[in-house]
PDB file of N, CA and C in Angstrom:
ATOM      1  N   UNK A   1     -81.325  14.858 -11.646  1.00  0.00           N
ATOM      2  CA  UNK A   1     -82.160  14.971 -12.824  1.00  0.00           C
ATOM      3  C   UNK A   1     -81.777  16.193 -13.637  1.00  0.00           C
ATOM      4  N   UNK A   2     -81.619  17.613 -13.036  1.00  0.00           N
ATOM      5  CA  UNK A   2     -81.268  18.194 -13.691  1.00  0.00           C
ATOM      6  C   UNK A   2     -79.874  18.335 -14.604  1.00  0.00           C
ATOM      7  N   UNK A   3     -79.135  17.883 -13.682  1.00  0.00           N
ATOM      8  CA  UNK A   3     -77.701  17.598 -14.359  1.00  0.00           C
ATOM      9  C   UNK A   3     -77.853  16.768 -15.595  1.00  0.00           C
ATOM     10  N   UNK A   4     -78.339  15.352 -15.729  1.00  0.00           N
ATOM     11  CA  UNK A   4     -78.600  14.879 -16.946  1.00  0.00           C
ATOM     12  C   UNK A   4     -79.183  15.235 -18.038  1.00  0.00           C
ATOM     13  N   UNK A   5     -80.397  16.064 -17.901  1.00  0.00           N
ATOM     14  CA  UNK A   5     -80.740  16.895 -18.628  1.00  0.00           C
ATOM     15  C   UNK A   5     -80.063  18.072 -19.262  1.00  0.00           C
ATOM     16  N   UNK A   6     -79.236  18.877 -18.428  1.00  0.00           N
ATOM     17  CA  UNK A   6     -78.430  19.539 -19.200  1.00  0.00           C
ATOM     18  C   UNK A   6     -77.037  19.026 -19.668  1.00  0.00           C
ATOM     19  N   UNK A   7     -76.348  17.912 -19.748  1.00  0.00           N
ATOM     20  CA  UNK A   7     -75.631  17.360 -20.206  1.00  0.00           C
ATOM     21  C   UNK A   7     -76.650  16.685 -21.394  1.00  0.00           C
ATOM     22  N   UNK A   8     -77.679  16.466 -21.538  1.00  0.00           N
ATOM     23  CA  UNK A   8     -78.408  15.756 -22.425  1.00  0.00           C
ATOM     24  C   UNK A   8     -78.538  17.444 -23.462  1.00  0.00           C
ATOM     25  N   UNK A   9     -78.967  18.232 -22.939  1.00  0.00           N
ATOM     26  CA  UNK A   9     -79.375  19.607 -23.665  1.00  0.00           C
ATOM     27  C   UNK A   9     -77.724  19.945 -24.207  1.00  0.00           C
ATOM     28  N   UNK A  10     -76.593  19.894 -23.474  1.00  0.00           N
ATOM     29  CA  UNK A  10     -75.445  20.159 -24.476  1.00  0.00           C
ATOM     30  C   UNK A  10     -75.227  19.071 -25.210  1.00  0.00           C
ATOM     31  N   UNK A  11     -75.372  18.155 -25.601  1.00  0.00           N
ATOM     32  CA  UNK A  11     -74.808  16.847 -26.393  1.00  0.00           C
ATOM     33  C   UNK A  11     -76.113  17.635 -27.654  1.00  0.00           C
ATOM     34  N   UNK A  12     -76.850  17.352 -27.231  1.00  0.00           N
ATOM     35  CA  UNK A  12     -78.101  17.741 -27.947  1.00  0.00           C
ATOM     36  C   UNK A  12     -77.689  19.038 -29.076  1.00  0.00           C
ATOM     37  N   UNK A  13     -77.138  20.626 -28.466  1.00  0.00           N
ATOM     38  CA  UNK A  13     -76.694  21.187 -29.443  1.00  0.00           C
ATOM     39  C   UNK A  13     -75.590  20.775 -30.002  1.00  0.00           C
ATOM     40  N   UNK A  14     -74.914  20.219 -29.731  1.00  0.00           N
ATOM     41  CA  UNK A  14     -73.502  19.759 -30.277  1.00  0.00           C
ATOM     42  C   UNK A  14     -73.736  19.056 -31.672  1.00  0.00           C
ATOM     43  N   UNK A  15     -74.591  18.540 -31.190  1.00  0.00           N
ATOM     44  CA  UNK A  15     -75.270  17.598 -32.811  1.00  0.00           C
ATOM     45  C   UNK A  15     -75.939  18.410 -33.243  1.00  0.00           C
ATOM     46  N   UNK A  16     -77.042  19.166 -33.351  1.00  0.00           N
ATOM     47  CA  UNK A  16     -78.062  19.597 -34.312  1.00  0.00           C
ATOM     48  C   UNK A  16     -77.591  21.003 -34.135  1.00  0.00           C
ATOM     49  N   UNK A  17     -76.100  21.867 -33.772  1.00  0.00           N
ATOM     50  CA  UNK A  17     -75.837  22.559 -34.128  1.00  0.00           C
ATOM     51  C   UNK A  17     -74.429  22.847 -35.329  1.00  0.00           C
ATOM     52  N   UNK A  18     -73.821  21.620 -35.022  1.00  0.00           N
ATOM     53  CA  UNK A  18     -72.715  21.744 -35.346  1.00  0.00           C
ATOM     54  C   UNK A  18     -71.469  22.073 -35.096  1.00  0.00           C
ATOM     55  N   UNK A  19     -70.335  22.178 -36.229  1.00  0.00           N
ATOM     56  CA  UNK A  19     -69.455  22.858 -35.610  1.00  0.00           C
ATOM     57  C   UNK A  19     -69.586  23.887 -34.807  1.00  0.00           C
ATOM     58  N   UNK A  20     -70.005  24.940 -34.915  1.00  0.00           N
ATOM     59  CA  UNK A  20     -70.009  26.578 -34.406  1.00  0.00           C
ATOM     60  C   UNK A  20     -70.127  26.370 -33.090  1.00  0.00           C
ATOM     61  N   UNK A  21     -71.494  25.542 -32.615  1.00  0.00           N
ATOM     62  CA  UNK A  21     -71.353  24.717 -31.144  1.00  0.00           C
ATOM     63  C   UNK A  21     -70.059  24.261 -30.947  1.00  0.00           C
ATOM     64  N   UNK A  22     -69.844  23.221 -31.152  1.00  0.00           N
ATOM     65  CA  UNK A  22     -68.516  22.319 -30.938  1.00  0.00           C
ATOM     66  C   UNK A  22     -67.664  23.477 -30.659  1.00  0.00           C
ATOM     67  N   UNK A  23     -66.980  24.292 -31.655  1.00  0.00           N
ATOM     68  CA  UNK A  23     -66.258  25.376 -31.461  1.00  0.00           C
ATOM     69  C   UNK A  23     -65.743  25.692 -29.783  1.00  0.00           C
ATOM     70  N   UNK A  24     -67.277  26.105 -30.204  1.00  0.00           N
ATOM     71  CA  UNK A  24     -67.793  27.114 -29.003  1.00  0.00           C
ATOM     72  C   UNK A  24     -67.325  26.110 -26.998  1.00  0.00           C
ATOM     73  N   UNK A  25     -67.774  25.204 -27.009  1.00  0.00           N
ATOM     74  CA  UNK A  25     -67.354  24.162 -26.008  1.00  0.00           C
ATOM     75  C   UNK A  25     -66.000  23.678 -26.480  1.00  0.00           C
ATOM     76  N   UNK A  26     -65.434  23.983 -26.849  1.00  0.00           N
ATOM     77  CA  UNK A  26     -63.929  23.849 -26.978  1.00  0.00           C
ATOM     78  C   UNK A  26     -62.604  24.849 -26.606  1.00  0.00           C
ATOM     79  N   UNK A  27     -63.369  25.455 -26.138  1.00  0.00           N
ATOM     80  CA  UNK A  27     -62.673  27.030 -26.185  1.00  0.00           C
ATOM     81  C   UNK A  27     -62.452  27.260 -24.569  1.00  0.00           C
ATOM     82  N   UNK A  28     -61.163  27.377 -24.298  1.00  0.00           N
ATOM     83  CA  UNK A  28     -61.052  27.306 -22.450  1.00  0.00           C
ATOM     84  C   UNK A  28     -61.593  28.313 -21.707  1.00  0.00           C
ATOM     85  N   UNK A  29     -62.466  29.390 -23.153  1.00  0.00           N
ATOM     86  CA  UNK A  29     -62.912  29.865 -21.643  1.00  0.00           C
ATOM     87  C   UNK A  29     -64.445  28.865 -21.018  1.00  0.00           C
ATOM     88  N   UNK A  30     -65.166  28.515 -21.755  1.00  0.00           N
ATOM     89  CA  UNK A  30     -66.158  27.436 -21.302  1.00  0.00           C
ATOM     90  C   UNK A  30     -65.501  26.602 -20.742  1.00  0.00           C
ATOM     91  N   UNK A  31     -64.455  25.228 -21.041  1.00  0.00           N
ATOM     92  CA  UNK A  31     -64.037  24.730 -20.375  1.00  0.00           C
ATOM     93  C   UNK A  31     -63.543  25.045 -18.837  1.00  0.00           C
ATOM     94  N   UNK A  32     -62.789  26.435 -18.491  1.00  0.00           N
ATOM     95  CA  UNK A  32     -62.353  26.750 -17.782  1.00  0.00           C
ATOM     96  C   UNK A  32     -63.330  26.973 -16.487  1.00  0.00           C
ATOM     97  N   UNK A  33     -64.368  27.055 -17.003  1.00  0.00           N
ATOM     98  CA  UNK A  33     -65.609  27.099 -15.997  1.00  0.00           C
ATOM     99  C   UNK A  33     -66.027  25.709 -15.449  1.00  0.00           C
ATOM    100  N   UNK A  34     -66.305  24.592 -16.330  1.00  0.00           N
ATOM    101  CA  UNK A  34     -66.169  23.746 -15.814  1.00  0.00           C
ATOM    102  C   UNK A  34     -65.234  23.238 -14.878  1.00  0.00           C
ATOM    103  N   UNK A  35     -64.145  23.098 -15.275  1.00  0.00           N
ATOM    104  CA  UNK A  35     -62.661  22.433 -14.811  1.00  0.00           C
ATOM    105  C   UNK A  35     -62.824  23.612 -13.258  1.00  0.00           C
ATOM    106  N   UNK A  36     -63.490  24.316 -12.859  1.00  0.00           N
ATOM    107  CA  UNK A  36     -63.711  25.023 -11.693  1.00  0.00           C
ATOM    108  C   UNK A  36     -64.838  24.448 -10.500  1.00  0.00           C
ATOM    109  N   UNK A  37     -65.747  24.189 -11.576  1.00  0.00           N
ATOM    110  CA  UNK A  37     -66.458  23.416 -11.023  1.00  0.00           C
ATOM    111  C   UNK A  37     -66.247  21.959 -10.511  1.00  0.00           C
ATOM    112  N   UNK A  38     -65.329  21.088 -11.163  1.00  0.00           N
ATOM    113  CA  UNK A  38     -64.596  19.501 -10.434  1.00  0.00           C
ATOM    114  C   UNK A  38     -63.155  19.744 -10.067  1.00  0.00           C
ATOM    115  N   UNK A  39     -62.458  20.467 -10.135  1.00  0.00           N
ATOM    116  CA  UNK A  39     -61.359  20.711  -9.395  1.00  0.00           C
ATOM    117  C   UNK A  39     -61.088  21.192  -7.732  1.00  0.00           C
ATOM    118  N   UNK A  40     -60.657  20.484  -7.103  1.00  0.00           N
ATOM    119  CA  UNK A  40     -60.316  20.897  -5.512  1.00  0.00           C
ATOM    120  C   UNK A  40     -59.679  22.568  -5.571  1.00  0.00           C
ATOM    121  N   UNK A  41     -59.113  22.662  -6.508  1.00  0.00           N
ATOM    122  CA  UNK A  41     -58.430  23.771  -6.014  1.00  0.00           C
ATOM    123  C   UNK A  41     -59.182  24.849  -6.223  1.00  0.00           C
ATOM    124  N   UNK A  42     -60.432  24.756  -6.834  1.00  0.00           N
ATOM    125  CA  UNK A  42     -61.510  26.170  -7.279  1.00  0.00           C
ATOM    126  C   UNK A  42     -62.405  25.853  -6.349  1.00  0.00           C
ATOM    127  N   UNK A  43     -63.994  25.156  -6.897  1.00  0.00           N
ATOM    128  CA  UNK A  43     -64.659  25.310  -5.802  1.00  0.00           C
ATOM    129  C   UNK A  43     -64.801  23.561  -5.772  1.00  0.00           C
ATOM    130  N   UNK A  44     -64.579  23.216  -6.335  1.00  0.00           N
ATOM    131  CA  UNK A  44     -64.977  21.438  -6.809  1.00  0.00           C
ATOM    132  C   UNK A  44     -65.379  21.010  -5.376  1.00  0.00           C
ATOM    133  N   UNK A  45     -64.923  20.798  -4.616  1.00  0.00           N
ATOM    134  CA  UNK A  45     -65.315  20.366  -3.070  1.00  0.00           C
ATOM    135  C   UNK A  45     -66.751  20.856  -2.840  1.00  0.00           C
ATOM    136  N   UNK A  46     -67.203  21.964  -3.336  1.00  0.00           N
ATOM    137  CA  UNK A  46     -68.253  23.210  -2.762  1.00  0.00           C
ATOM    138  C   UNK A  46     -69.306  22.223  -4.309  1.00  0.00           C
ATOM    139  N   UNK A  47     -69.331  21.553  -4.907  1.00  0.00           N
ATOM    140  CA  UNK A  47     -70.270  21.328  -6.234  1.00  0.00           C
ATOM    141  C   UNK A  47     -70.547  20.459  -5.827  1.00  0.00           C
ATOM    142  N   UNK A  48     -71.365  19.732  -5.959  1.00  0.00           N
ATOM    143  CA  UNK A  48     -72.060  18.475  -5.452  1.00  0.00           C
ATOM    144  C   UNK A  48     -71.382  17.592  -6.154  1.00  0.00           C
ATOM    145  N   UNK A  49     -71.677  15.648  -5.951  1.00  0.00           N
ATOM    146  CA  UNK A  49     -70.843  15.034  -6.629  1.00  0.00           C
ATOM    147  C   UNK A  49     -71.554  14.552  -7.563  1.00  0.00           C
ATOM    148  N   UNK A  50     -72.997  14.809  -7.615  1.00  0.00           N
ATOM    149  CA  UNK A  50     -73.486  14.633  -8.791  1.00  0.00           C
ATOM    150  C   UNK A  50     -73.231  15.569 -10.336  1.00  0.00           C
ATOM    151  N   UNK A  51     -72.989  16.493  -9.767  1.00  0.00           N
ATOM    152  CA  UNK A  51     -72.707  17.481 -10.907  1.00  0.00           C
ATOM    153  C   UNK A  51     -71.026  17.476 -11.285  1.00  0.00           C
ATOM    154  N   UNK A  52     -70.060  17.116 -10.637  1.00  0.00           N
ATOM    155  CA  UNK A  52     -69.004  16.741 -10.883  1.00  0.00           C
ATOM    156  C   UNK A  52     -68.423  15.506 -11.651  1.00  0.00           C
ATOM    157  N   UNK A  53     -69.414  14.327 -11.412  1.00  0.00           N
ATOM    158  CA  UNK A  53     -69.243  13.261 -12.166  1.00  0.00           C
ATOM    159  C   UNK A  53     -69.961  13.492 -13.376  1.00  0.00           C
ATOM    160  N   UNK A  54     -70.802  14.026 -13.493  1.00  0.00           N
ATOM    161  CA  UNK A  54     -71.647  14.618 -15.112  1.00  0.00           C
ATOM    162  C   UNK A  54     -70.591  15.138 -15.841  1.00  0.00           C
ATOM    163  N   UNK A  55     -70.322  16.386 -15.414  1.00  0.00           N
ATOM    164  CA  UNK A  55     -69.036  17.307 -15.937  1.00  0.00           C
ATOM    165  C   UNK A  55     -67.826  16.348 -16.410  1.00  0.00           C
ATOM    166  N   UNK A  56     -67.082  14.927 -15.619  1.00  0.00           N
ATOM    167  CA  UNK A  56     -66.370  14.653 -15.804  1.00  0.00           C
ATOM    168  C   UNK A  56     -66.570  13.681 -17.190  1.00  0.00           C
ATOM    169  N   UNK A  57     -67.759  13.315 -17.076  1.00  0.00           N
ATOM    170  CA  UNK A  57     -68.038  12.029 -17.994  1.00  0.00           C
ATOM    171  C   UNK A  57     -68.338  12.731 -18.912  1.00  0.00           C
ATOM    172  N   UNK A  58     -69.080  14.073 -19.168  1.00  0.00           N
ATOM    173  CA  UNK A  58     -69.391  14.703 -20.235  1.00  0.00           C
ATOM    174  C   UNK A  58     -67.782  15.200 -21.225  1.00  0.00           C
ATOM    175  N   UNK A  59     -67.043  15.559 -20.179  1.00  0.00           N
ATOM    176  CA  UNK A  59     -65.872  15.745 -21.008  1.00  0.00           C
ATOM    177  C   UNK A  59     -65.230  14.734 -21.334  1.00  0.00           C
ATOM    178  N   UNK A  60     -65.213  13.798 -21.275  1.00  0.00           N
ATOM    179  CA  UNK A  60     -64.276  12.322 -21.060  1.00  0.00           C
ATOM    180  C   UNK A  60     -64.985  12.007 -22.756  1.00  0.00           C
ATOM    181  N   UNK A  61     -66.081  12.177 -22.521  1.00  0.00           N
ATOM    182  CA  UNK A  61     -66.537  11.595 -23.924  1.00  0.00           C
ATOM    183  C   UNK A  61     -66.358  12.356 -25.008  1.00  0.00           C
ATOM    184  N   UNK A  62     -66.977  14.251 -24.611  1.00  0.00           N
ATOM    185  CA  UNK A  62     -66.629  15.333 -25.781  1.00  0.00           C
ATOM    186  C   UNK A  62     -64.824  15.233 -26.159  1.00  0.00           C
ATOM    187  N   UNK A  63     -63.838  14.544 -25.760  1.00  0.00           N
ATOM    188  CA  UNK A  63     -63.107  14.102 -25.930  1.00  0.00           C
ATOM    189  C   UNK A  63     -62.457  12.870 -26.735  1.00  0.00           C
ATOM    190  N   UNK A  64     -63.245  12.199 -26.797  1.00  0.00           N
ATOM    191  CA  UNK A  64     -63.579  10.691 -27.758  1.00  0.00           C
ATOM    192  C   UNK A  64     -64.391  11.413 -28.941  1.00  0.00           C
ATOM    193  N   UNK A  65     -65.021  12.002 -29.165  1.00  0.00           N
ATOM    194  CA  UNK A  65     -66.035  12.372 -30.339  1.00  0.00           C
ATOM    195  C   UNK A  65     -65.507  13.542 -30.790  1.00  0.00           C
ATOM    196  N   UNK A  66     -65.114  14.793 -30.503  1.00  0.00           N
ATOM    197  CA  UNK A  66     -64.869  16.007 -31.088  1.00  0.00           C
ATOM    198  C   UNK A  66     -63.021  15.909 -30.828  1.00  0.00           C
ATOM    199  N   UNK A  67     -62.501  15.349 -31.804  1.00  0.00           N
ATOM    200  CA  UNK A  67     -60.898  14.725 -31.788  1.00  0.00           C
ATOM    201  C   UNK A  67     -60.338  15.969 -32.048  1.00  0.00           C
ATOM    202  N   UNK A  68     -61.531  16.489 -32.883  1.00  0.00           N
ATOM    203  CA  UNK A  68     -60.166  18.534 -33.852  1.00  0.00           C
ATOM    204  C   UNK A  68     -60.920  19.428 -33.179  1.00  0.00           C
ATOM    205  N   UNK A  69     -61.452  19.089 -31.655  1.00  0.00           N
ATOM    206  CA  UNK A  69     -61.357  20.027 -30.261  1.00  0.00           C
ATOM    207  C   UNK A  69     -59.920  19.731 -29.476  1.00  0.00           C
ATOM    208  N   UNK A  70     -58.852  19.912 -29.652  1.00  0.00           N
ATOM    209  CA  UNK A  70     -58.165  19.511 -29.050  1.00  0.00           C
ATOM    210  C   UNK A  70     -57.584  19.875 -27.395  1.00  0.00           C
ATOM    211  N   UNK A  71     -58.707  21.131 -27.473  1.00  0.00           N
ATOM    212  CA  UNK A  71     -58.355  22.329 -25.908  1.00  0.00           C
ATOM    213  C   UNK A  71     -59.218  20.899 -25.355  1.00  0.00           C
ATOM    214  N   UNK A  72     -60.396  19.975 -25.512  1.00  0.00           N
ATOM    215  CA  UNK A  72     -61.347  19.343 -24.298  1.00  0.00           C
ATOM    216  C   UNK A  72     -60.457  18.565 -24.326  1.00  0.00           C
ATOM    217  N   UNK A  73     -59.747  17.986 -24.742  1.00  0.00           N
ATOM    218  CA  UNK A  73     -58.742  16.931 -24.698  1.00  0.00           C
ATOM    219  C   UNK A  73     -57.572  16.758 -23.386  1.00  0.00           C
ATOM    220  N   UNK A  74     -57.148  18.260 -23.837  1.00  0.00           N
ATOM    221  CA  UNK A  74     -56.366  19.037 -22.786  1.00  0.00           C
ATOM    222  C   UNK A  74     -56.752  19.138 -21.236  1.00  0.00           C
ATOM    223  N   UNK A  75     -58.152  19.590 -21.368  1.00  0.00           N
ATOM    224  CA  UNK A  75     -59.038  19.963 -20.336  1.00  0.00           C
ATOM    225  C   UNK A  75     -58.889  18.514 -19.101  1.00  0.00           C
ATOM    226  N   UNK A  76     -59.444  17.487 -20.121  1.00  0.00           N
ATOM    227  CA  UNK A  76     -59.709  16.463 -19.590  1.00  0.00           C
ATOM    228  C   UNK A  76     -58.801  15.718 -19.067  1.00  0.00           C
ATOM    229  N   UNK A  77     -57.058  16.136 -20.099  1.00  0.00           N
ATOM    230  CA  UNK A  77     -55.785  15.015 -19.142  1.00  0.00           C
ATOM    231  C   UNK A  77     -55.469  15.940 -18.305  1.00  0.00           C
ATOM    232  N   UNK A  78     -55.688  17.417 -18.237  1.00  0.00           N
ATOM    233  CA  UNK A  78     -55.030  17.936 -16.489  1.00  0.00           C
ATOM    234  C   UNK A  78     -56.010  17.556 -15.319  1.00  0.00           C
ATOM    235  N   UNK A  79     -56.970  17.174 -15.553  1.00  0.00           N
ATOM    236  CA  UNK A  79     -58.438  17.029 -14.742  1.00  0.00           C
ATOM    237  C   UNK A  79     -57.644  15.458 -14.318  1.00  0.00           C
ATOM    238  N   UNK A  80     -57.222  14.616 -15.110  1.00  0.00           N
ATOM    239  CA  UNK A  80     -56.508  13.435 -14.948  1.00  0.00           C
ATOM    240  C   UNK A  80     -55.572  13.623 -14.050  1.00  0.00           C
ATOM    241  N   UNK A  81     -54.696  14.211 -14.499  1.00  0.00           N
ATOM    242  CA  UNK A  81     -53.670  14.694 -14.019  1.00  0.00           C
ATOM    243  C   UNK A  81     -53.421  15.003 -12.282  1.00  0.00           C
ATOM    244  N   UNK A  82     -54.464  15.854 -12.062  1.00  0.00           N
ATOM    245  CA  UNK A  82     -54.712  16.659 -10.666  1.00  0.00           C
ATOM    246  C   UNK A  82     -55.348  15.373  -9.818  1.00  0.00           C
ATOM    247  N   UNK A  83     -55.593  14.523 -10.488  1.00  0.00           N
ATOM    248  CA  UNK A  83     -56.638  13.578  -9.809  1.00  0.00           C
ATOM    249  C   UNK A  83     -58.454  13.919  -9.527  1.00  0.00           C
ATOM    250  N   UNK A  84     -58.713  14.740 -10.204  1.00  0.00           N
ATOM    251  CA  UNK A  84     -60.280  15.486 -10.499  1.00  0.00           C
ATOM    252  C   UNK A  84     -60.884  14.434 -11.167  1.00  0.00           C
ATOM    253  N   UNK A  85     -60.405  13.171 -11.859  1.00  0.00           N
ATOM    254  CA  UNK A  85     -61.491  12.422 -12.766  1.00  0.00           C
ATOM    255  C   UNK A  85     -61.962  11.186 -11.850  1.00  0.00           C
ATOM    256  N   UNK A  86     -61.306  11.018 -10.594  1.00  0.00           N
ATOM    257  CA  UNK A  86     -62.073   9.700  -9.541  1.00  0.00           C
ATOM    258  C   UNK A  86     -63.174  10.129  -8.749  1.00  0.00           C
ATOM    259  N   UNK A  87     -63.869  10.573  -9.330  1.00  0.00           N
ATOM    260  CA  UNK A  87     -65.441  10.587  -9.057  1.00  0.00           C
ATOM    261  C   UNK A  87     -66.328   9.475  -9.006  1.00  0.00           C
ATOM    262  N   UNK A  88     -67.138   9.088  -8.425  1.00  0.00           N
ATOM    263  CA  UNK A  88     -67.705   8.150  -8.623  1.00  0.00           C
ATOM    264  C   UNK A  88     -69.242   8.138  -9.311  1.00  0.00           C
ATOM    265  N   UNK A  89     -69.240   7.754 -10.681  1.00  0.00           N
ATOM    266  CA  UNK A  89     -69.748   7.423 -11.519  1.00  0.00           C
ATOM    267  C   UNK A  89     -71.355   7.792 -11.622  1.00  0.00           C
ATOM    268  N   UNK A  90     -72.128   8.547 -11.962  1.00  0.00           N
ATOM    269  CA  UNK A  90     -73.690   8.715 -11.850  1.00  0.00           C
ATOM    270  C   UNK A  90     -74.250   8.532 -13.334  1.00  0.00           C
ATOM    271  N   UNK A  91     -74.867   7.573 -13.341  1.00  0.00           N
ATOM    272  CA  UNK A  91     -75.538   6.822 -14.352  1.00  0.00           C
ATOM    273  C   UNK A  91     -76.223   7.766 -14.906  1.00  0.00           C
ATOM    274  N   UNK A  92     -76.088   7.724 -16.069  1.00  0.00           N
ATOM    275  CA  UNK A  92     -77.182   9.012 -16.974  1.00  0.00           C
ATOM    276  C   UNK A  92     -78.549   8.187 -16.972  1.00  0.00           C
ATOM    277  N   UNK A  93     -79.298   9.127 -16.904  1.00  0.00           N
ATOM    278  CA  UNK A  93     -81.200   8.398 -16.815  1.00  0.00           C
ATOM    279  C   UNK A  93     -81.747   9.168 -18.014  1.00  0.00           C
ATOM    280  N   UNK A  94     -82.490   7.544 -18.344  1.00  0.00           N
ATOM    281  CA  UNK A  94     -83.541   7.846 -19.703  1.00  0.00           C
ATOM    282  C   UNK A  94     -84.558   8.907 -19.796  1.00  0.00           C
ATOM    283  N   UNK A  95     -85.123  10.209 -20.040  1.00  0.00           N
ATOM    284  CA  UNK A  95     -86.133  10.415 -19.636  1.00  0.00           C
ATOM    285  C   UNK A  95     -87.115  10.556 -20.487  1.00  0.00           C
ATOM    286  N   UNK A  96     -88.759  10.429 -20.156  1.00  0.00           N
ATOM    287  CA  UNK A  96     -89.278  10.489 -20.936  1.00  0.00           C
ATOM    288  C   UNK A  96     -90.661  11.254 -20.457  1.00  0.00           C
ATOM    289  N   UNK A  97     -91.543  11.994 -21.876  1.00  0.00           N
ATOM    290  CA  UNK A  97     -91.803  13.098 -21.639  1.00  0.00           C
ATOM    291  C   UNK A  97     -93.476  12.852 -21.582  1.00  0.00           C
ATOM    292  N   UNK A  98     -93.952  13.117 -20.247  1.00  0.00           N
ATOM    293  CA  UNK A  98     -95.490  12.824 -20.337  1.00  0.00           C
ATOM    294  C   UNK A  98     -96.162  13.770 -21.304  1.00  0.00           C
ATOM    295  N   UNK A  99     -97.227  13.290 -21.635  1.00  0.00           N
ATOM    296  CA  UNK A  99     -98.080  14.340 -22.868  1.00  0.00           C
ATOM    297  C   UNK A  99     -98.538  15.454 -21.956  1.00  0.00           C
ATOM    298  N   UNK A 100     -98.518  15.965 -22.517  1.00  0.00           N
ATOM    299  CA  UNK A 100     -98.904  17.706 -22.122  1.00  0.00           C
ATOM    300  C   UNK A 100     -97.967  18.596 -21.664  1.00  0.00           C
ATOM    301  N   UNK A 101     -97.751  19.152 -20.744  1.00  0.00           N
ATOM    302  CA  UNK A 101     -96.645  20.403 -20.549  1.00  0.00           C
ATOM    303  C   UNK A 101     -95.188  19.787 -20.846  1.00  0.00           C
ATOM    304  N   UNK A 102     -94.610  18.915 -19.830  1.00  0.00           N
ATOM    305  CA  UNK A 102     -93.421  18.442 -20.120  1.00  0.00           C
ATOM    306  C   UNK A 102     -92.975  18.462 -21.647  1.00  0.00           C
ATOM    307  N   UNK A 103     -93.574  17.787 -22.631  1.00  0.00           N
ATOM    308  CA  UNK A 103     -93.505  17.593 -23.659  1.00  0.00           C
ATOM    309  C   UNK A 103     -93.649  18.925 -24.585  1.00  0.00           C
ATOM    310  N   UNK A 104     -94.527  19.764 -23.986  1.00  0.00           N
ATOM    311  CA  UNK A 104     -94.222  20.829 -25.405  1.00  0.00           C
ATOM    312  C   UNK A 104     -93.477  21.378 -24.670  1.00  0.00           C
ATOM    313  N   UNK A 105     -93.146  21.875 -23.453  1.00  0.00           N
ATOM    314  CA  UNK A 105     -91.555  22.265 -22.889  1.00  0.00           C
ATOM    315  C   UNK A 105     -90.571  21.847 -23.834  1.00  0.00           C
ATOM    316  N   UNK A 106     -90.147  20.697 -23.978  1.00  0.00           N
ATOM    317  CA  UNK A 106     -89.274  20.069 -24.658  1.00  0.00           C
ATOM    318  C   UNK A 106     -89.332  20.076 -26.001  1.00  0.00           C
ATOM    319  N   UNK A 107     -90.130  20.318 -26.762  1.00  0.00           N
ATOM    320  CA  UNK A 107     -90.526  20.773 -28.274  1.00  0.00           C
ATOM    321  C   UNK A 107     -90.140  21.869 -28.497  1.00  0.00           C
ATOM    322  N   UNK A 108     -90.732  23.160 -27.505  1.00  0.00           N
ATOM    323  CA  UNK A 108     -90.097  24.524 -27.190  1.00  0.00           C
ATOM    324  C   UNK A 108     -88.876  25.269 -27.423  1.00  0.00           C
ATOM    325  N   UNK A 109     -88.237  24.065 -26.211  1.00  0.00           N
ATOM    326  CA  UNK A 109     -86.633  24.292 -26.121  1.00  0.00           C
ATOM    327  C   UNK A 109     -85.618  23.852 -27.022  1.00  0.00           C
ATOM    328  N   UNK A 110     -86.342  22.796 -28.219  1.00  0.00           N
ATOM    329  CA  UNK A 110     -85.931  21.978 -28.743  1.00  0.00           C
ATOM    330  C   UNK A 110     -85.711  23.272 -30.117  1.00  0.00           C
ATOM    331  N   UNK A 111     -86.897  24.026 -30.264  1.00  0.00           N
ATOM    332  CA  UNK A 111     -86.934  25.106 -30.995  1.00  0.00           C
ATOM    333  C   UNK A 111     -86.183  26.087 -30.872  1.00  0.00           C
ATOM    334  N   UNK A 112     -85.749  26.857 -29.840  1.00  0.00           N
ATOM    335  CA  UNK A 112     -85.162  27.592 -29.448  1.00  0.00           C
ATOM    336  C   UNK A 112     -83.699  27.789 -29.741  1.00  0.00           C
ATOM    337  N   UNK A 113     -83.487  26.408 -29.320  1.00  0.00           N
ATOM    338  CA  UNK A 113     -81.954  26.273 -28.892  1.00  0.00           C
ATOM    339  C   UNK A 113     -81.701  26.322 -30.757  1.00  0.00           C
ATOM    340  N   UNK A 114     -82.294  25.656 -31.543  1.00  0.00           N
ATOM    341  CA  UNK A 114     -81.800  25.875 -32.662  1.00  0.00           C
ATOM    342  C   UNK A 114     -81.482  27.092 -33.940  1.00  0.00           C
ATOM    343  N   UNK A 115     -82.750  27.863 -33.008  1.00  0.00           N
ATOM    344  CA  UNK A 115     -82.925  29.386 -33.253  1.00  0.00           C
ATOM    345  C   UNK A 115     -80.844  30.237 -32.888  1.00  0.00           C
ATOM    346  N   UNK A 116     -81.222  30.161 -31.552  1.00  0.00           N
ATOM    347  CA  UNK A 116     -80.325  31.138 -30.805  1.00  0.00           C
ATOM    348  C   UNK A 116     -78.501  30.630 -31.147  1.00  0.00           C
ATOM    349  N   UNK A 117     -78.308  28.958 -31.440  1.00  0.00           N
ATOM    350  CA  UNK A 117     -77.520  28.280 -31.157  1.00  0.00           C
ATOM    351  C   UNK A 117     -77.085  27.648 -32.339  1.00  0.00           C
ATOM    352  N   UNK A 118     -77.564  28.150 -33.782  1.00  0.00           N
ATOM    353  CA  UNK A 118     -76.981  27.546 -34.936  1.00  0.00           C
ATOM    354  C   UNK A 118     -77.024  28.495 -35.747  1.00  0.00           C
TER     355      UNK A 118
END
């Protein structure tokens, strides 16, 4: 759950921030943190495989959509490459926000992120 959510929270600034976001997740040193996290040779073994198949699918796609990022591109065919992208697959889940705390949580953060992040 949490993993989807924060793959949902970066897609999320990517759009309602813009480029400067985009930029910003394009740049190997962010990438490079990831690609640590699903790679055998860093800790990838040591990350769970839920959070590895997120990471992989999240880049697989910021790859299809942000084309003049060309470092996630990169990111994503050595991840190919090494054999890091045969993960097996974790379905992203819908979520939805009961009235009261959950929900202004998410109104909150929804605020925030646009504050700090655009």
């Amino acid at each position: 759950a949490v993993v989807s959510t924060q793959s949902t929270g970066m897609d999320e600034c990517a759009k309602l921030c813009g480029k400067p976001f985009q930029m910003q997740i394009g740049k190997f040193r962010f990438l490079n943190e990831l690609i640590k996290l699903v790679s055998a040779k860093y800790a990838g073994n040591q990350t769970p495989i839920a959070v590895r198949s997120a990471i992989v699918q999240q880049l697989k796609l910021w790859s299809q959509i942000y084309k003049d990022q060309p470092k996630i591109q990169e990111a994503f065919n050595m991840l190919e490459k090494t054999g890091n992208t045969n993960i097996q697959v974790v379905p992203k889940k819908e979520f939805t926000y009961a009235v009261g705390e959950d929900a202004d949580k998410a109104a909150l953060l929804s605020i925030l992120l646009k504050i700090f992040y655009c």
